[in-house]
N, C-alpha and C. Protein backbone atom coordinates (compact mmCIF):
# COMPACT_ATOMS: atom_id res chain seq x y z
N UNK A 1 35.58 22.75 -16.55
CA UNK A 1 35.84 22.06 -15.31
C UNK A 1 37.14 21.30 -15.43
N UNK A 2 37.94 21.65 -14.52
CA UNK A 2 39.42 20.79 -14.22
C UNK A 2 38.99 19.79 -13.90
N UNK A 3 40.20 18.85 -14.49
CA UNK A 3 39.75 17.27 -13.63
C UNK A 3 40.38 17.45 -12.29
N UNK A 4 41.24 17.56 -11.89
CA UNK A 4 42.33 18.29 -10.66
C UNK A 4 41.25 18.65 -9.87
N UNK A 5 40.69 19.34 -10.54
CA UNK A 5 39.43 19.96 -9.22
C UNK A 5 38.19 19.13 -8.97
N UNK A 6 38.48 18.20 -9.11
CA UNK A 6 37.38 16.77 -8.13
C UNK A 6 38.77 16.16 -7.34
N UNK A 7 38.32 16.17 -6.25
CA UNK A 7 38.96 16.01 -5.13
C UNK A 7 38.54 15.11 -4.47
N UNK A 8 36.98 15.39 -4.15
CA UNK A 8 36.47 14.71 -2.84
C UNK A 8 35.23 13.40 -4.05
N UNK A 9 35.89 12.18 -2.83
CA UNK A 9 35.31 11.23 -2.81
C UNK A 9 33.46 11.07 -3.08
N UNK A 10 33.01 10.65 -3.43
CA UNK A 10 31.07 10.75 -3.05
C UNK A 10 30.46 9.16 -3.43
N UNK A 11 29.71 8.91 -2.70
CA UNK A 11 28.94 7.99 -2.79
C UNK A 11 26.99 8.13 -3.15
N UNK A 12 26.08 7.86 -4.02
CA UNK A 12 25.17 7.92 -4.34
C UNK A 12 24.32 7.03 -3.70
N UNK A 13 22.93 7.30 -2.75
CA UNK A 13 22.47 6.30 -2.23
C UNK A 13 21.19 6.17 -2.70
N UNK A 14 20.03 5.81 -3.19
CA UNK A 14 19.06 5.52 -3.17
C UNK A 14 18.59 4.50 -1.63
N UNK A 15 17.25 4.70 -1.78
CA UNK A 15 16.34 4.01 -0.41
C UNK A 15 16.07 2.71 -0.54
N UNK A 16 16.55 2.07 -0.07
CA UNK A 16 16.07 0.24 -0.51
C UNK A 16 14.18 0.53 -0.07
N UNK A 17 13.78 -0.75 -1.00
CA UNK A 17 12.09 -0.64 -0.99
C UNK A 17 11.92 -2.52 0.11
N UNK A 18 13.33 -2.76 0.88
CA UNK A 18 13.08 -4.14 1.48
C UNK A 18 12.20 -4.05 2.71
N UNK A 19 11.35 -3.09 2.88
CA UNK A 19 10.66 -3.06 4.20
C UNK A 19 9.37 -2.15 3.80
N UNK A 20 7.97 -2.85 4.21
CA UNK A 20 6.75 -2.22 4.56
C UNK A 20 6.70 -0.63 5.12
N UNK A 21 7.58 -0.36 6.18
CA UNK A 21 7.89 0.62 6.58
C UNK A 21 8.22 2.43 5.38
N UNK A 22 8.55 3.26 5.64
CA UNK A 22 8.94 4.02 4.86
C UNK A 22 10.09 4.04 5.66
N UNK A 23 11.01 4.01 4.84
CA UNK A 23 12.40 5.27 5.32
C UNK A 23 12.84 3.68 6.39
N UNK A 24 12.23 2.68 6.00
CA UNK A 24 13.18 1.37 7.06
C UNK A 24 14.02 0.05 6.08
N UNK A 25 13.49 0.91 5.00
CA UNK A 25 14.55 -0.23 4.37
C UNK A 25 16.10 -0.34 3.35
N UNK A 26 16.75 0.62 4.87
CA UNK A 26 17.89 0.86 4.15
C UNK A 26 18.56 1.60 3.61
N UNK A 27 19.71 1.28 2.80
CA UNK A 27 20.21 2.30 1.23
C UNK A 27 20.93 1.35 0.93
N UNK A 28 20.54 1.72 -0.73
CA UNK A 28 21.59 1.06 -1.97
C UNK A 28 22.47 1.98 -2.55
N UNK A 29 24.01 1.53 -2.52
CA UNK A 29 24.60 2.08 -2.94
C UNK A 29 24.48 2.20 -4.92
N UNK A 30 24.32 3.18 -5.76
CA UNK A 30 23.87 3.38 -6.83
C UNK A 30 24.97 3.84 -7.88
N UNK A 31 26.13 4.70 -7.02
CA UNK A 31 26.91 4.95 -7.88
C UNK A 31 28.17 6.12 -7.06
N UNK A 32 29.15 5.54 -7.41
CA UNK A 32 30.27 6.17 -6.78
C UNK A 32 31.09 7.36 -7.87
N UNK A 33 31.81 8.69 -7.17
CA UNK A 33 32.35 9.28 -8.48
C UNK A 33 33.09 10.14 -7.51
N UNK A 34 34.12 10.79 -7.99
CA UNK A 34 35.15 11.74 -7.73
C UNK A 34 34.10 13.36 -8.07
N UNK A 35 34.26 14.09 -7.31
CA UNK A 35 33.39 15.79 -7.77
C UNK A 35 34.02 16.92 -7.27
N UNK A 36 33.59 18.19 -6.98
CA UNK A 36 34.02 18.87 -6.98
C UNK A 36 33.18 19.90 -5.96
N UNK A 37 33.36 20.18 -4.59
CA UNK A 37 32.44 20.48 -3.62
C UNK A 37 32.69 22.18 -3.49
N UNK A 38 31.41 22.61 -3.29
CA UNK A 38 31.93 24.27 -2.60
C UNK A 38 30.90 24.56 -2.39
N UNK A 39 30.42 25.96 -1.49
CA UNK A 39 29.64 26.18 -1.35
C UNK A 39 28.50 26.60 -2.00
N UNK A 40 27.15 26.65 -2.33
CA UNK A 40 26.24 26.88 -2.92
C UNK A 40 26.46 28.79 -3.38
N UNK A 41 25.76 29.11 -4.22
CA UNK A 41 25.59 30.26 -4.97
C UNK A 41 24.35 30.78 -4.64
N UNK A 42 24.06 32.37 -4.39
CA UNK A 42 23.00 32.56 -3.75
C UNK A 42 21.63 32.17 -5.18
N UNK A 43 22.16 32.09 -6.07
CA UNK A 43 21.03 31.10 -7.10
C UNK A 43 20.44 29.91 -6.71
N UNK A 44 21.85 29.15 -6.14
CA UNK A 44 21.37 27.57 -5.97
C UNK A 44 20.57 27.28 -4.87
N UNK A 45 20.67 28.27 -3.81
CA UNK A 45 19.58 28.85 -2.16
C UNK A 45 18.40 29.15 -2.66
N UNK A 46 18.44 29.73 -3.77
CA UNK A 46 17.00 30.25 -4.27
C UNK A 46 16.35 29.29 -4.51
N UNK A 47 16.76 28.40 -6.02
CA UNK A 47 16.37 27.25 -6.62
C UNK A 47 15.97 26.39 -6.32
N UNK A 48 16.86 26.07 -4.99
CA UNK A 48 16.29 24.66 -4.43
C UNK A 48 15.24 25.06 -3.13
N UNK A 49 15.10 26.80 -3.01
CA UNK A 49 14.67 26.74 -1.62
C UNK A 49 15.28 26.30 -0.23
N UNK A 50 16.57 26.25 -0.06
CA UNK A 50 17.84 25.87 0.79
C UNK A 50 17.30 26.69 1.96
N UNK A 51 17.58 26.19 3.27
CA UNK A 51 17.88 26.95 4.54
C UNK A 51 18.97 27.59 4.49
N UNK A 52 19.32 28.71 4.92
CA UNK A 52 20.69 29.47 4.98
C UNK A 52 21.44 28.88 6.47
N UNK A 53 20.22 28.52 6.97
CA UNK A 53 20.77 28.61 8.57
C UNK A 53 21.42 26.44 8.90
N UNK A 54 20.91 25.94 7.61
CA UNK A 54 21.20 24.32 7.37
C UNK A 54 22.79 24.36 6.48
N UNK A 55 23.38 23.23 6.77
CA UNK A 55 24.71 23.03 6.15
C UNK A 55 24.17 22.84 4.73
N UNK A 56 24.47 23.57 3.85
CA UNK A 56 24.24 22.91 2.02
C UNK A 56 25.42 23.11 0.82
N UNK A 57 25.75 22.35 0.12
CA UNK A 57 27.05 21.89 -0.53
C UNK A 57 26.66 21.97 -2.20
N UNK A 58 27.24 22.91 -2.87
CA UNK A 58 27.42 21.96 -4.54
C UNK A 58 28.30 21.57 -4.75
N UNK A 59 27.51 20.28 -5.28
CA UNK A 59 28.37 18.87 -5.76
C UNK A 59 28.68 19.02 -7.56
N UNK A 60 30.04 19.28 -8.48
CA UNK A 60 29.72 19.00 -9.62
C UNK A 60 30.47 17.71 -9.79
N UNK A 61 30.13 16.62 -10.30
CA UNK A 61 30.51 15.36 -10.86
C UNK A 61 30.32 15.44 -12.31
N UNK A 62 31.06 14.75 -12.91
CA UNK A 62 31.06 14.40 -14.69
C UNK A 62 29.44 13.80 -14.95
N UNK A 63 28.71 14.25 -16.15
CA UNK A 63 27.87 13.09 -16.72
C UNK A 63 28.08 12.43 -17.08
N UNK A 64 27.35 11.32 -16.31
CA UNK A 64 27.52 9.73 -17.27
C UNK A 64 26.38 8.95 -17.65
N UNK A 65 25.39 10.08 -18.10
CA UNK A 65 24.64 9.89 -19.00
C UNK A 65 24.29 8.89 -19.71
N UNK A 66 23.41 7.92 -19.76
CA UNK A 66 22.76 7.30 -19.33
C UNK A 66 22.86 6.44 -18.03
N UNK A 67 24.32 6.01 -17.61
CA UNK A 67 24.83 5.04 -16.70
C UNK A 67 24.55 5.66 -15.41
N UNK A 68 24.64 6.62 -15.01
CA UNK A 68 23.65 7.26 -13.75
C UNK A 68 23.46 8.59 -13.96
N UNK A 69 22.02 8.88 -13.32
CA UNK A 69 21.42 10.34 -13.52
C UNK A 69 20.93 10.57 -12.36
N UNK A 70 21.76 11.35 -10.94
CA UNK A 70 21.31 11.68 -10.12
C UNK A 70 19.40 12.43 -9.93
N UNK A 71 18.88 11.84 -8.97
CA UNK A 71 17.45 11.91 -8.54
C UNK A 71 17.38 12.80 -7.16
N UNK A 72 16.25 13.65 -7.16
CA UNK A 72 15.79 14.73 -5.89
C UNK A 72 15.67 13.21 -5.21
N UNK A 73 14.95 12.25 -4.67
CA UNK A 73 14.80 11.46 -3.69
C UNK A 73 16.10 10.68 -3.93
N UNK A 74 17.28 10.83 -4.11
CA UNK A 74 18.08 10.12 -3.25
C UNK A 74 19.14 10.77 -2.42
N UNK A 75 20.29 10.27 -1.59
CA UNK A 75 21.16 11.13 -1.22
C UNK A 75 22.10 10.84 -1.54
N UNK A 76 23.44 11.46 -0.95
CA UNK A 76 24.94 11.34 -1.17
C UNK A 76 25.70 11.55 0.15
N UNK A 77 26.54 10.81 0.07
CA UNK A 77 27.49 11.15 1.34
C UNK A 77 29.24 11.06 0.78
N UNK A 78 29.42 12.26 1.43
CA UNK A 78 31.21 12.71 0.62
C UNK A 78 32.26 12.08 1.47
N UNK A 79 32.63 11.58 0.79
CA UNK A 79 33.78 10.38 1.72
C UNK A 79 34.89 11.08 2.20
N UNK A 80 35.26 12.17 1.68
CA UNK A 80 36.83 12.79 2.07
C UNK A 80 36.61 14.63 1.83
N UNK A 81 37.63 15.07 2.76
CA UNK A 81 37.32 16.48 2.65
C UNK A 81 36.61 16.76 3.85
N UNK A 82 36.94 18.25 4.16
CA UNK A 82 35.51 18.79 5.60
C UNK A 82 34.47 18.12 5.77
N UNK A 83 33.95 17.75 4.75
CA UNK A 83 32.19 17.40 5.23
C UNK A 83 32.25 15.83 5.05
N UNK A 84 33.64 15.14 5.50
CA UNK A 84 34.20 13.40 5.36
C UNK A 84 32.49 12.88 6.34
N UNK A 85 31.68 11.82 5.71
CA UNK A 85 30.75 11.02 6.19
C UNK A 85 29.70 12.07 6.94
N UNK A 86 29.38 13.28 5.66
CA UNK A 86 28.13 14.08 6.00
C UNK A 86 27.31 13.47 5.38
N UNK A 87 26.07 13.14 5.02
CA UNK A 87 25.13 12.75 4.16
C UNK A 87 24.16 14.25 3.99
N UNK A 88 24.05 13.93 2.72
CA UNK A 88 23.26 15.56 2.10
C UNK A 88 22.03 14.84 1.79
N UNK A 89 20.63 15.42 1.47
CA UNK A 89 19.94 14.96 0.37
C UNK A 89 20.02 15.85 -0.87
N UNK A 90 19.93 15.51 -2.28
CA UNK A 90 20.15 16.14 -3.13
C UNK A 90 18.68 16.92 -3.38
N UNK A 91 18.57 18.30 -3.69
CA UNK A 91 17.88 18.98 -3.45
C UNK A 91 17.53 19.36 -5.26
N UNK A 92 18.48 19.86 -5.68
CA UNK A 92 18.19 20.03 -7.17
C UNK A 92 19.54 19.39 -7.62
N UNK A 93 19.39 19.14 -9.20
CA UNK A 93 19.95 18.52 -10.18
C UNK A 93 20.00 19.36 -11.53
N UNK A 94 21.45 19.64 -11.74
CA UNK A 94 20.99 20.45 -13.38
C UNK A 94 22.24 20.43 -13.84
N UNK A 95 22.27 20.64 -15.02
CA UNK A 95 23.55 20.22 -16.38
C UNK A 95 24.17 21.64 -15.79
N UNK A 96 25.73 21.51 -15.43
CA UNK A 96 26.84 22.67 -15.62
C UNK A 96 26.93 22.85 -17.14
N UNK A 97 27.62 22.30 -17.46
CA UNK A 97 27.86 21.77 -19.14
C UNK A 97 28.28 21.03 -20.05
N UNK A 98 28.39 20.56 -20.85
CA UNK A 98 27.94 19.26 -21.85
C UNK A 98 28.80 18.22 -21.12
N UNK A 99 29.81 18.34 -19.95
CA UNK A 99 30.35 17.48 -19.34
C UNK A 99 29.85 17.05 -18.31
N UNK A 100 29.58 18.42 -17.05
CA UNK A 100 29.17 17.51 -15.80
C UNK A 100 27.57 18.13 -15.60
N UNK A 101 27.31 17.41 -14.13
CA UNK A 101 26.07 17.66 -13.92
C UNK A 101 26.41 18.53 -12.30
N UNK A 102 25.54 19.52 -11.93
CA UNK A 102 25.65 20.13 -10.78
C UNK A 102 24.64 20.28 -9.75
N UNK A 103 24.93 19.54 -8.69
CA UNK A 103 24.44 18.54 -7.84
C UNK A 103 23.99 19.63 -6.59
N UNK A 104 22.98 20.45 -5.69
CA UNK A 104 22.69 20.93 -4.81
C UNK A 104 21.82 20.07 -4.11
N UNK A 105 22.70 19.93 -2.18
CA UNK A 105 22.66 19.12 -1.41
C UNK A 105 22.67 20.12 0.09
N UNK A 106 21.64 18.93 0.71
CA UNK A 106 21.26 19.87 2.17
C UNK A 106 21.62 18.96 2.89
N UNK A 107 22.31 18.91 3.98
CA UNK A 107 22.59 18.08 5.03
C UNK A 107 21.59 17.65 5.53
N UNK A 108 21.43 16.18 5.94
CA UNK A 108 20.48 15.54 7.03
C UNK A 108 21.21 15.17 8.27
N UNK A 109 20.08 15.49 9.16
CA UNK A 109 20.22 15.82 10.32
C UNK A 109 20.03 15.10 11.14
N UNK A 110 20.78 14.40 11.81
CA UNK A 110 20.41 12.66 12.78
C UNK A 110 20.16 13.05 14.15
């Protein structure tokens, strides 16, 4: 993986737990990083079970292992590039190699 080829901006959100409610309390921002976006691989459609007919993105970012380890329940939203202030949820999570981690993300839908 080029460093050159992280381009686009990303932000990591987890769900704040400040409300009784589900799904009303919020997001915490968890961890910010530079990655590397393109479209999914007909593997990563399989894997995660992806809609073909839904917007879905792989994300590879560096590991930073122990300091954050992306989670299926949280999301991301890519700050710059085509999909500038899409929010994905991350769908699967798995090691590219001994450097980064490779991130498959489905758009949510407001």
């Amino acid at each position: 993986m080029r460093v050159d080829a992280m381009q686009d901006f990303v932000t990591f959100y987890s769900s704040g737990t400040d409300s009784p409610y589900p799904g009303m309390g919020g997001k915490e921002v968890v961890f910010k990083s530079w990655g590397e976006i393109y479209e999914p691989s007909s593997k990563d459609i399989e894997l995660s079970s992806l809609e073909t007919s839904s917007v879905n993105v792989t994300l590879v970012v560096r590991n930073t292992f122990p300091e954050f380890v992306p989670k299926v329940n949280q999301t991301f939203i890519i700050q710059t590039g085509m999909y500038q202030d899409t929010e994905f949820n991350i769908k699967n999570v798995a090691p590219k190699d001994e450097n980064t981690i490779k991130i498959v993300g489905s758009k949510i839908w407001a």
